[in-house]
PDB file of N, CA and C in Angstrom:
ATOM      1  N   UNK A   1     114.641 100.083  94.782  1.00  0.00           N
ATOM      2  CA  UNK A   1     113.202 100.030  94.692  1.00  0.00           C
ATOM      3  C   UNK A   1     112.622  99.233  95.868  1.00  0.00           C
ATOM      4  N   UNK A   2     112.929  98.132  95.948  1.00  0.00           N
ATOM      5  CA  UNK A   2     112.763  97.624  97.516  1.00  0.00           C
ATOM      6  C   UNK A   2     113.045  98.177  98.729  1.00  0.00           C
ATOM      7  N   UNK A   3     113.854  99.012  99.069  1.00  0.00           N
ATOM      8  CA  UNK A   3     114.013  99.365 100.071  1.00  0.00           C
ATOM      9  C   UNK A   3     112.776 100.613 100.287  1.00  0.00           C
ATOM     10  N   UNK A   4     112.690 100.861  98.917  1.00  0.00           N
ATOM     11  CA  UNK A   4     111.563 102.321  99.599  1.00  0.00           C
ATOM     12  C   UNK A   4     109.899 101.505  99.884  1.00  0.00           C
ATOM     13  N   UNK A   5     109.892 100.222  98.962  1.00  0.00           N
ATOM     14  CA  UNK A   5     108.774  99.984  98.944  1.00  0.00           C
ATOM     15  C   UNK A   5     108.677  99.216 100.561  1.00  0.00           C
ATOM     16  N   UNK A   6     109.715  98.415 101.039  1.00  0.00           N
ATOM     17  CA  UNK A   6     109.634  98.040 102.277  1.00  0.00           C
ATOM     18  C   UNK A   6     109.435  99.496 103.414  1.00  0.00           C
ATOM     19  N   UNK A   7     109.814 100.319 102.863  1.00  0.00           N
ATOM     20  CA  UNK A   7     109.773 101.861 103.947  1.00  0.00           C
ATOM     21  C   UNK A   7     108.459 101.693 103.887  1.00  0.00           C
ATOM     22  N   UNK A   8     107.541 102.396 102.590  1.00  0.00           N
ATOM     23  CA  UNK A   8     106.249 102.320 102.746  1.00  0.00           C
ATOM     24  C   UNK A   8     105.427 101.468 103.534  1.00  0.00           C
ATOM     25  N   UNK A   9     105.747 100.442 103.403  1.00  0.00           N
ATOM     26  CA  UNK A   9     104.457  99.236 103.962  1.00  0.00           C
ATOM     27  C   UNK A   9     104.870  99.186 105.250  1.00  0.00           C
ATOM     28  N   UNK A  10     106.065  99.503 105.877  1.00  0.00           N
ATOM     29  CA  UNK A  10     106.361  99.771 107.566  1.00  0.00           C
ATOM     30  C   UNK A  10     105.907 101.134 107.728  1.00  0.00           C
ATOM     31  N   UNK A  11     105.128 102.146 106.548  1.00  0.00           N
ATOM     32  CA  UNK A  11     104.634 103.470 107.242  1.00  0.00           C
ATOM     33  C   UNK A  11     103.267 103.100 107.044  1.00  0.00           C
ATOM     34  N   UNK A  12     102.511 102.623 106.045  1.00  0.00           N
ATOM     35  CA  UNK A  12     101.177 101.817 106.152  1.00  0.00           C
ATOM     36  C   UNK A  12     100.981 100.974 107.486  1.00  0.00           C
ATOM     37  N   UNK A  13     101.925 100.122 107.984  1.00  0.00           N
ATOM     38  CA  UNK A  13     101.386  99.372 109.297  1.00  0.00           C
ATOM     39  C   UNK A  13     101.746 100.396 110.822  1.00  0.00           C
ATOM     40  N   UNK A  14     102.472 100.912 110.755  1.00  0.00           N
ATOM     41  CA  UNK A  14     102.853 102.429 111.674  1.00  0.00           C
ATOM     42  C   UNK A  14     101.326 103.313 111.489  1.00  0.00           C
ATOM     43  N   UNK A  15     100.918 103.252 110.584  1.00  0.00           N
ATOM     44  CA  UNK A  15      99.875 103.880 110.711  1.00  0.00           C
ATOM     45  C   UNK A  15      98.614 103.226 111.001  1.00  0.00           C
ATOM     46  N   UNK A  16      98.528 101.977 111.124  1.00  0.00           N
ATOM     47  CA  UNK A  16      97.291 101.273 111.643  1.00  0.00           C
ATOM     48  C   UNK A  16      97.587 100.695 112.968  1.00  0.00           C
ATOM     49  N   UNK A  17      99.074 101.013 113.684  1.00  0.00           N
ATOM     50  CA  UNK A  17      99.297 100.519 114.871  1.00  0.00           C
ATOM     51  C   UNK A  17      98.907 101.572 115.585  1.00  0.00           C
ATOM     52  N   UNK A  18      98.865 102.809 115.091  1.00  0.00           N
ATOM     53  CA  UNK A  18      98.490 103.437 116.323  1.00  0.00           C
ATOM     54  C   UNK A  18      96.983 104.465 116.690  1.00  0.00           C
ATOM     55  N   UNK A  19      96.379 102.941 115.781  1.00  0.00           N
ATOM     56  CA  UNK A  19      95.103 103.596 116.131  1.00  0.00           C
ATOM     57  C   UNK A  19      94.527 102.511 117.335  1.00  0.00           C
ATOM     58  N   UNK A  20      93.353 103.361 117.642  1.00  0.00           N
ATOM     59  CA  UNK A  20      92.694 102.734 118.983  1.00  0.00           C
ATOM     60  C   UNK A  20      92.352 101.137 118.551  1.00  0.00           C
ATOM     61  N   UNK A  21      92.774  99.739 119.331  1.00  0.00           N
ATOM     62  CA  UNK A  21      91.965  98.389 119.263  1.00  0.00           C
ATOM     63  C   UNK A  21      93.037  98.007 118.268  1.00  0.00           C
ATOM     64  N   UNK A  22      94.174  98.617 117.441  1.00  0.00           N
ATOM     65  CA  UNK A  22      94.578  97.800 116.709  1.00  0.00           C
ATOM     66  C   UNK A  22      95.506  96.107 117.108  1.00  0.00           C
ATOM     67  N   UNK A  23      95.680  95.398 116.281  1.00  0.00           N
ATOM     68  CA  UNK A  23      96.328  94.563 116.721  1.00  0.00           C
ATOM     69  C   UNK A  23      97.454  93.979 115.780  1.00  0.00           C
ATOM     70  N   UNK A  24      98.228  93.287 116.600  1.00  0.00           N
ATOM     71  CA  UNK A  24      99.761  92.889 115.988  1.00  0.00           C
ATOM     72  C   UNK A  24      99.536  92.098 114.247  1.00  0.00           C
ATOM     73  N   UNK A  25      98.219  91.319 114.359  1.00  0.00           N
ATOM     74  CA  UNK A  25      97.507  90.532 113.086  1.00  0.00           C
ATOM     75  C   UNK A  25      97.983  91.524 112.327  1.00  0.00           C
ATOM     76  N   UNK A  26      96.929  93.013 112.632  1.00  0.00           N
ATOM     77  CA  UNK A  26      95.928  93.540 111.955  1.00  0.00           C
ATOM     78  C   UNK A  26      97.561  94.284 111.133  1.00  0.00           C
ATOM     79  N   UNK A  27      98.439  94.733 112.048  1.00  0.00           N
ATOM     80  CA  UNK A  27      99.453  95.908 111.455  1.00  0.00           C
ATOM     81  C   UNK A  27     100.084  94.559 110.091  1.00  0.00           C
ATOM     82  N   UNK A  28     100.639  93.406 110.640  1.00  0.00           N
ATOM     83  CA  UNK A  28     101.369  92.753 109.767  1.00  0.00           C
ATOM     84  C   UNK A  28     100.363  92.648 108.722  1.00  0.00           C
ATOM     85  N   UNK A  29      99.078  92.062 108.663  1.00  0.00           N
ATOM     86  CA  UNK A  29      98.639  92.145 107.410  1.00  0.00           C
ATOM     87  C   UNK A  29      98.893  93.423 106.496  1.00  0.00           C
ATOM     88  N   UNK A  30      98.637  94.391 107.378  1.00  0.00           N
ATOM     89  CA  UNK A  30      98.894  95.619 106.307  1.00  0.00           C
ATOM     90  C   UNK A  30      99.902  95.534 105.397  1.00  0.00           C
ATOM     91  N   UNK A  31     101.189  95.483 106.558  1.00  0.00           N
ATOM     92  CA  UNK A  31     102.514  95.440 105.778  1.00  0.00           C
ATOM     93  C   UNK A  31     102.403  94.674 104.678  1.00  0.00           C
ATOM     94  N   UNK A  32     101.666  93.306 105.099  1.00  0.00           N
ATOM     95  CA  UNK A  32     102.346  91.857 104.299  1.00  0.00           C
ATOM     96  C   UNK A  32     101.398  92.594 102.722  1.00  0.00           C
ATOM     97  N   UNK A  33     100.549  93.055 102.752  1.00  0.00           N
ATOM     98  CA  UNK A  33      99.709  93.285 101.956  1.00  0.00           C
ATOM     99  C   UNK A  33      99.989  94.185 101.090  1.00  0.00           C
ATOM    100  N   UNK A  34     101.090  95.506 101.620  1.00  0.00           N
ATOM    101  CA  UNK A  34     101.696  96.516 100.648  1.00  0.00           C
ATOM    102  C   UNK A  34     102.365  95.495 100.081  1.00  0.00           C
ATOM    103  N   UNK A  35     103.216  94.577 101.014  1.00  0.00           N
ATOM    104  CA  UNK A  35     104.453  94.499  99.705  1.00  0.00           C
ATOM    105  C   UNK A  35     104.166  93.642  99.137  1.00  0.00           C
ATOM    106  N   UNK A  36     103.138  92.471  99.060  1.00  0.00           N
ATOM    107  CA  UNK A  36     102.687  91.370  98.241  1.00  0.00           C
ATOM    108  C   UNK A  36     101.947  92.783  97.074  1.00  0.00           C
ATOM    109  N   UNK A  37     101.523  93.157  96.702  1.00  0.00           N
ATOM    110  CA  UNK A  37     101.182  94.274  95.946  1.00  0.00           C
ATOM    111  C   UNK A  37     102.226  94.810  94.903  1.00  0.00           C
ATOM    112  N   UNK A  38     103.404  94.492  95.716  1.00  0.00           N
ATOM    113  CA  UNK A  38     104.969  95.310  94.635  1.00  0.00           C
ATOM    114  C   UNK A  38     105.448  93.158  94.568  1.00  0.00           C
ATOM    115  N   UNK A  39     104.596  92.419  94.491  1.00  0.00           N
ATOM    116  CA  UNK A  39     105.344  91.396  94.513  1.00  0.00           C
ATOM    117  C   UNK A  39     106.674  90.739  95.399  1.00  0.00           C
ATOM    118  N   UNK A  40     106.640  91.321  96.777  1.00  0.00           N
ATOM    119  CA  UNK A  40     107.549  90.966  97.633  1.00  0.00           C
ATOM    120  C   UNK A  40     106.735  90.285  98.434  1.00  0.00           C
ATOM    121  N   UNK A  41     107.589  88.947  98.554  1.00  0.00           N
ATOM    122  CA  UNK A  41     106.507  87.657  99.995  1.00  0.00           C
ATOM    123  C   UNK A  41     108.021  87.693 100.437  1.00  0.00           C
ATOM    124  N   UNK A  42     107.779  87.327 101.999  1.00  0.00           N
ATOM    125  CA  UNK A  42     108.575  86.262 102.701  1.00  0.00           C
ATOM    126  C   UNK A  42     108.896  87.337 104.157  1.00  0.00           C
ATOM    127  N   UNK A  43     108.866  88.618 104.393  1.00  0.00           N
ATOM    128  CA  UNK A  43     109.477  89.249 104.934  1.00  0.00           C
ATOM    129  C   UNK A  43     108.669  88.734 106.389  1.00  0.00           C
ATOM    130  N   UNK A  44     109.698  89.408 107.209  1.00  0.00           N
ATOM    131  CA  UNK A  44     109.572  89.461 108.743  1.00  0.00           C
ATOM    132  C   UNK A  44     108.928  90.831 109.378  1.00  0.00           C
ATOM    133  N   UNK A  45     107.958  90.544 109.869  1.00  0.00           N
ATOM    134  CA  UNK A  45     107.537  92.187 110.402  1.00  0.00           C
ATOM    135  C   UNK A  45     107.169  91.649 111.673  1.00  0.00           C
ATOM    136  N   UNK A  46     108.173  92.674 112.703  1.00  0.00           N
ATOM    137  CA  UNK A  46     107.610  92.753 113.975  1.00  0.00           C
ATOM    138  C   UNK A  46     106.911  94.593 115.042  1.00  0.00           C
ATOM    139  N   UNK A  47     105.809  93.963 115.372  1.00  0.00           N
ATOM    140  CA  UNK A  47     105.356  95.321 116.123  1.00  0.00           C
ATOM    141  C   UNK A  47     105.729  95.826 117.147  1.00  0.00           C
ATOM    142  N   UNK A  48     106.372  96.872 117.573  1.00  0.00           N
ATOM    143  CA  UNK A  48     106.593  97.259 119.041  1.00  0.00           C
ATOM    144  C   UNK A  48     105.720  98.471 119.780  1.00  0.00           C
ATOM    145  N   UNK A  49     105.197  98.109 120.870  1.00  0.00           N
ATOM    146  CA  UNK A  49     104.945  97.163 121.333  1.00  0.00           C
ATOM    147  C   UNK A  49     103.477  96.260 120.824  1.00  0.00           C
ATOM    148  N   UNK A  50     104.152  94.952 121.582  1.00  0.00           N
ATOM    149  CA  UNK A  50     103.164  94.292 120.930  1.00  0.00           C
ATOM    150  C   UNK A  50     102.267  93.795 122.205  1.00  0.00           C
ATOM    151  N   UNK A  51     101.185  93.479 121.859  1.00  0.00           N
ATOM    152  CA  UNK A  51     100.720  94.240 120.955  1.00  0.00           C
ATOM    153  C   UNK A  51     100.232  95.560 121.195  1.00  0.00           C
ATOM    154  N   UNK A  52      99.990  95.997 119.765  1.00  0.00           N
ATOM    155  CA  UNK A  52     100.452  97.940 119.984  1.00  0.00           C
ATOM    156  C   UNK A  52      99.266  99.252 120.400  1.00  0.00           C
ATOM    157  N   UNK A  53      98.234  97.849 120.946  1.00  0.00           N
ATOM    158  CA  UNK A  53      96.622  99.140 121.876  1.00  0.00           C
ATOM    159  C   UNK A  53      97.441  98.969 123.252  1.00  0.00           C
ATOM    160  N   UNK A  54      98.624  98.689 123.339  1.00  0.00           N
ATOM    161  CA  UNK A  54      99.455  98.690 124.825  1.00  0.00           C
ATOM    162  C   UNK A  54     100.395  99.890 125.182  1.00  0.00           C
ATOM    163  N   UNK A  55     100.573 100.380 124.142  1.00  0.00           N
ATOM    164  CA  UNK A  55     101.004 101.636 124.521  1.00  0.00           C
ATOM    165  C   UNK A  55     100.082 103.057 124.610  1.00  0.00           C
ATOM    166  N   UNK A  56     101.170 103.388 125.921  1.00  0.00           N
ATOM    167  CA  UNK A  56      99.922 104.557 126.150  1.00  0.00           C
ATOM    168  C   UNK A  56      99.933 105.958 125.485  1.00  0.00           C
ATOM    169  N   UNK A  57      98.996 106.929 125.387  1.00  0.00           N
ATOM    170  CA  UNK A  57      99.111 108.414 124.643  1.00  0.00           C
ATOM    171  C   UNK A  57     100.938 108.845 124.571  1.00  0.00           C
ATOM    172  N   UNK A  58     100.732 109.383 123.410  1.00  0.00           N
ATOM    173  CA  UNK A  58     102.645 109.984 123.049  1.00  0.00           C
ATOM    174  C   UNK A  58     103.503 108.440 122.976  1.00  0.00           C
ATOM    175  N   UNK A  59     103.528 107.611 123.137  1.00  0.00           N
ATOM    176  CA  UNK A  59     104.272 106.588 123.008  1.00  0.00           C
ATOM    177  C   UNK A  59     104.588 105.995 121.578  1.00  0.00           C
ATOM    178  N   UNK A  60     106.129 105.643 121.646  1.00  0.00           N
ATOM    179  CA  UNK A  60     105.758 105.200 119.941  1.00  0.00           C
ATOM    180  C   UNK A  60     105.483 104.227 119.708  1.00  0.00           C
ATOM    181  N   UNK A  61     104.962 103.783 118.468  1.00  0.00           N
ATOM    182  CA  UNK A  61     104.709 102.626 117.906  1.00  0.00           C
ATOM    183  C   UNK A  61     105.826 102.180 116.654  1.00  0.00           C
ATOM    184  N   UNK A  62     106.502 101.053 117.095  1.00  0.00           N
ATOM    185  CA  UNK A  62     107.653 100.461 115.712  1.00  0.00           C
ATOM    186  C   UNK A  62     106.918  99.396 114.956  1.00  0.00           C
ATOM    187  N   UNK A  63     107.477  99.844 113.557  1.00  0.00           N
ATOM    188  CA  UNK A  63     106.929  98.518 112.519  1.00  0.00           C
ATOM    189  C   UNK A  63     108.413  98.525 112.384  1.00  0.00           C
ATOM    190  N   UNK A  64     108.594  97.044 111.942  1.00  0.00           N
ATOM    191  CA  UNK A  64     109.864  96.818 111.434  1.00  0.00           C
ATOM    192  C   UNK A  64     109.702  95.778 110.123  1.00  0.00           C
ATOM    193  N   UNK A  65     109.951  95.904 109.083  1.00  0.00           N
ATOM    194  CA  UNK A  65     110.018  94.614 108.319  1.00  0.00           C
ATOM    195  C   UNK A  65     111.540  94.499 107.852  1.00  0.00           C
ATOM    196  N   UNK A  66     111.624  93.212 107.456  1.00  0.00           N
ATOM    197  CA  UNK A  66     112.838  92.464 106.783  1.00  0.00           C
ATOM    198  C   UNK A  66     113.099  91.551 106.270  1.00  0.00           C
ATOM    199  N   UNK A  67     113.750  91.129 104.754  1.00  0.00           N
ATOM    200  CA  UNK A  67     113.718  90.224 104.179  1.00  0.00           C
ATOM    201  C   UNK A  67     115.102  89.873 103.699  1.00  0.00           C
ATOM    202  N   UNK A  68     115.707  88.443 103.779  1.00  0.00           N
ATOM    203  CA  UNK A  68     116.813  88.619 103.015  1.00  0.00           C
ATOM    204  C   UNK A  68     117.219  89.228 101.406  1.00  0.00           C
ATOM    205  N   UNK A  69     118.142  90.240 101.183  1.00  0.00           N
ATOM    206  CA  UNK A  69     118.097  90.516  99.566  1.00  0.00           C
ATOM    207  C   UNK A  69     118.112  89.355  98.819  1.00  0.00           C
ATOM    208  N   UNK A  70     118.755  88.184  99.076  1.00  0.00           N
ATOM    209  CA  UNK A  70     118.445  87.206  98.154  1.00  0.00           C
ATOM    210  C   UNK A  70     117.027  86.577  97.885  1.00  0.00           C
ATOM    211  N   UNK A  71     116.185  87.066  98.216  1.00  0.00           N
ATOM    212  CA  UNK A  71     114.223  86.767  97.873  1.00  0.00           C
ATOM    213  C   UNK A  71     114.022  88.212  97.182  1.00  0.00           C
ATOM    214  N   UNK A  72     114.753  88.903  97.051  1.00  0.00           N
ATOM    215  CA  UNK A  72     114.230  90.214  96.045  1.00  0.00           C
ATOM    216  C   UNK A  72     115.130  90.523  95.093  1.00  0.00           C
ATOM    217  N   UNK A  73     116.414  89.956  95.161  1.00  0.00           N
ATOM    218  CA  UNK A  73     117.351  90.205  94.153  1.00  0.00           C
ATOM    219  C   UNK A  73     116.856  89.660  92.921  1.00  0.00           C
ATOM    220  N   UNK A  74     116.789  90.309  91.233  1.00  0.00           N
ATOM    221  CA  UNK A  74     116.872  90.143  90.409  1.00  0.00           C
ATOM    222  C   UNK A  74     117.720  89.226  90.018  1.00  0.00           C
ATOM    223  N   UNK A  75     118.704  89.339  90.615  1.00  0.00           N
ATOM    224  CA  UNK A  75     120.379  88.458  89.831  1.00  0.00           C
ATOM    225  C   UNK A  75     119.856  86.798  90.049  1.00  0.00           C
ATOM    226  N   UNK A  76     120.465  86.110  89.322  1.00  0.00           N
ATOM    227  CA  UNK A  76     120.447  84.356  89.410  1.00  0.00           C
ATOM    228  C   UNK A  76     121.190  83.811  90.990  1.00  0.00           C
ATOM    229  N   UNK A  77     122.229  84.814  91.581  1.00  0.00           N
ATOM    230  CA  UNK A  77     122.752  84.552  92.347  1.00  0.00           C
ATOM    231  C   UNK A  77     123.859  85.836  92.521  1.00  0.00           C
ATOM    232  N   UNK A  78     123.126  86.591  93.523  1.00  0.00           N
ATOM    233  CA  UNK A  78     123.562  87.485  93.885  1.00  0.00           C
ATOM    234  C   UNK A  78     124.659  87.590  94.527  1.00  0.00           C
ATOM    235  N   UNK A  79     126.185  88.414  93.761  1.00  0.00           N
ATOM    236  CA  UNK A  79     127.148  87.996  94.829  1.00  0.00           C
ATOM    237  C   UNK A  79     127.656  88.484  96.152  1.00  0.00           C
ATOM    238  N   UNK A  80     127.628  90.033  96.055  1.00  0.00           N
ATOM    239  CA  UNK A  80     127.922  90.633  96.792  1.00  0.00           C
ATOM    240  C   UNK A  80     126.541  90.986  98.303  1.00  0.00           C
ATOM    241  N   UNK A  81     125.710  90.878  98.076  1.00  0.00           N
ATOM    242  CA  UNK A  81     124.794  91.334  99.024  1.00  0.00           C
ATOM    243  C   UNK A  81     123.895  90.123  99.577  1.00  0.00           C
ATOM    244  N   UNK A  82     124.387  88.902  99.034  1.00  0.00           N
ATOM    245  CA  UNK A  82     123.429  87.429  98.997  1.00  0.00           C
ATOM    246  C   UNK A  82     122.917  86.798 100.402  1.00  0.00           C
ATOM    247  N   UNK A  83     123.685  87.552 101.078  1.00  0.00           N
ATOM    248  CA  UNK A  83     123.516  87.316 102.779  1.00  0.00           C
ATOM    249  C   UNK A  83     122.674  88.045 103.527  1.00  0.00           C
ATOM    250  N   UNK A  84     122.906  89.238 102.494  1.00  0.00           N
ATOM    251  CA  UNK A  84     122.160  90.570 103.431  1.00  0.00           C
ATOM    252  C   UNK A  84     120.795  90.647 103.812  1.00  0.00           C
ATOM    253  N   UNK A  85     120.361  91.003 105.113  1.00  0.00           N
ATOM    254  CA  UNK A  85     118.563  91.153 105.214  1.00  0.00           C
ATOM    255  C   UNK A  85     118.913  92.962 104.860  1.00  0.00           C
ATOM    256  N   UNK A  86     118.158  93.085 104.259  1.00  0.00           N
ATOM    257  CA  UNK A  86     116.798  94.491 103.695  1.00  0.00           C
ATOM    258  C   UNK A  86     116.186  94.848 105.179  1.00  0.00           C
ATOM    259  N   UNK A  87     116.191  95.653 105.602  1.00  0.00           N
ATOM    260  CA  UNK A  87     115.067  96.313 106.496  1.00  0.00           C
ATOM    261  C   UNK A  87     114.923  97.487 106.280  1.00  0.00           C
ATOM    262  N   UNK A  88     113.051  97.803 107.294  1.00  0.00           N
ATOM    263  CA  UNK A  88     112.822  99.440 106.756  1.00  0.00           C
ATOM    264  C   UNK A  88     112.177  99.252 108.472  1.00  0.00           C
ATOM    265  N   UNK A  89     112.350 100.681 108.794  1.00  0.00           N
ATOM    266  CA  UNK A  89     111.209 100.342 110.582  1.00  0.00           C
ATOM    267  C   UNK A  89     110.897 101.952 110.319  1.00  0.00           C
ATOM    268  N   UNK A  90     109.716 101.886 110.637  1.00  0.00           N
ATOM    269  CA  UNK A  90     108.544 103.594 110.524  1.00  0.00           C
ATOM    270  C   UNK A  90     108.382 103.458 112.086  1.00  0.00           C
ATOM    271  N   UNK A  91     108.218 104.793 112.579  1.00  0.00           N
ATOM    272  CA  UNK A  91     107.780 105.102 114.282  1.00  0.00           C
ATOM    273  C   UNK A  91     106.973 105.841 114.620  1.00  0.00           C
ATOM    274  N   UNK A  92     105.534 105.981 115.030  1.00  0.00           N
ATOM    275  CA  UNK A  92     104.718 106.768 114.922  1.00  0.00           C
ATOM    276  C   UNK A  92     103.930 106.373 116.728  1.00  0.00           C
ATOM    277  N   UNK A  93     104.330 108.084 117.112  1.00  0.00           N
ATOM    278  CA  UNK A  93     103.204 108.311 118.157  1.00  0.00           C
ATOM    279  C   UNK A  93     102.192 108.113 118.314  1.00  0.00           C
ATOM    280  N   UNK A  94     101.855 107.210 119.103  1.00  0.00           N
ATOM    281  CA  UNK A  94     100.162 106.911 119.347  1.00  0.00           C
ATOM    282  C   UNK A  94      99.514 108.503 119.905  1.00  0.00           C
ATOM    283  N   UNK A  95      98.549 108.552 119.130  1.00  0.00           N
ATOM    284  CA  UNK A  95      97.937 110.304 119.466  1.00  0.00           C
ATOM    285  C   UNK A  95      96.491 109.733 120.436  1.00  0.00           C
ATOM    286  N   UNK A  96      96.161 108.902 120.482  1.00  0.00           N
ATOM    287  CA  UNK A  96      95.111 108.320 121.769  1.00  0.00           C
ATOM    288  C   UNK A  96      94.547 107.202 122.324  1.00  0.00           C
ATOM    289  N   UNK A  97      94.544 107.500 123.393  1.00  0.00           N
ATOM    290  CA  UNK A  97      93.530 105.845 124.139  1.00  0.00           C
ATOM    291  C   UNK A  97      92.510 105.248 123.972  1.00  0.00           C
ATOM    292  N   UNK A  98      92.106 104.398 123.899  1.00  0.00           N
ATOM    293  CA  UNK A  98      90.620 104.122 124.061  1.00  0.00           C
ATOM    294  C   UNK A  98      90.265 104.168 125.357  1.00  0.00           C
ATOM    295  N   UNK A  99      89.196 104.119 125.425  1.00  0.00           N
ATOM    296  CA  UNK A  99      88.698 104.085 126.946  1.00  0.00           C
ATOM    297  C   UNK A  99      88.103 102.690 127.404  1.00  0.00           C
ATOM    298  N   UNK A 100      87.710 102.110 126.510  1.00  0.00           N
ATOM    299  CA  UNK A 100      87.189 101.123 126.818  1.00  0.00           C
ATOM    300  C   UNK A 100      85.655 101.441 126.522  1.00  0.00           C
ATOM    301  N   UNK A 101      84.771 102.154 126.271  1.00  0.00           N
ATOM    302  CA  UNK A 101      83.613 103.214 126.105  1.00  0.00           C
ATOM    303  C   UNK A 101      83.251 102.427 125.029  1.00  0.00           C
ATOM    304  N   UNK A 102      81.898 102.571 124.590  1.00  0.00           N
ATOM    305  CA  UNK A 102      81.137 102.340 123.377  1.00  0.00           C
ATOM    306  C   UNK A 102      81.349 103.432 122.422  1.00  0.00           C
TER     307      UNK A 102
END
């Protein structure tokens, strides 16, 4: 269940990175905001590039988040996976520039 819900919120911030003016804030809040929603805090999300009104037309845009499984594990003390980080990364073509224009 975590892993899809971390997919989602790296395709929610993939999708606000690659609009025109966005910024590195603006994508992590998204993320941080899906998964505080399914009750997941703590994760790591980084934008590529950052920040991501820097890439130009056709270029992709990476969300990446990641959290150790031990901040989402159910168990008291998880044995087998207690080390492990969780990640999800979405990649989405920027489809345009701004111009700088009003």
């Amino acid at each position: 269940m975590v892993q899809q819900v971390l997919t989602n919120a790296t395709r929610e911030g993939a999708r606000r990175a690659v609009l025109d003016g966005s910024t590195t804030s603006e994508v992590q809040t998204v993320v941080n905001d899906y998964l505080t929603g399914a009750n997941i805090t703590g994760a790591t999300v980084t934008v590529n590039p950052d920040p991501p009104n820097t890439a130009a037309f056709g270029d992709p845009e990476t969300v990446t988040a990641s959290i150790p499984f031990s901040n989402v594990s159910w168990l008291p003390s998880p044995m087998y996976l207690g080390s492990t980080n969780m990640s999800a990364q979405s990649v989405m073509r920027r489809e345009s520039v701004s111009t700088g224009g009003s």
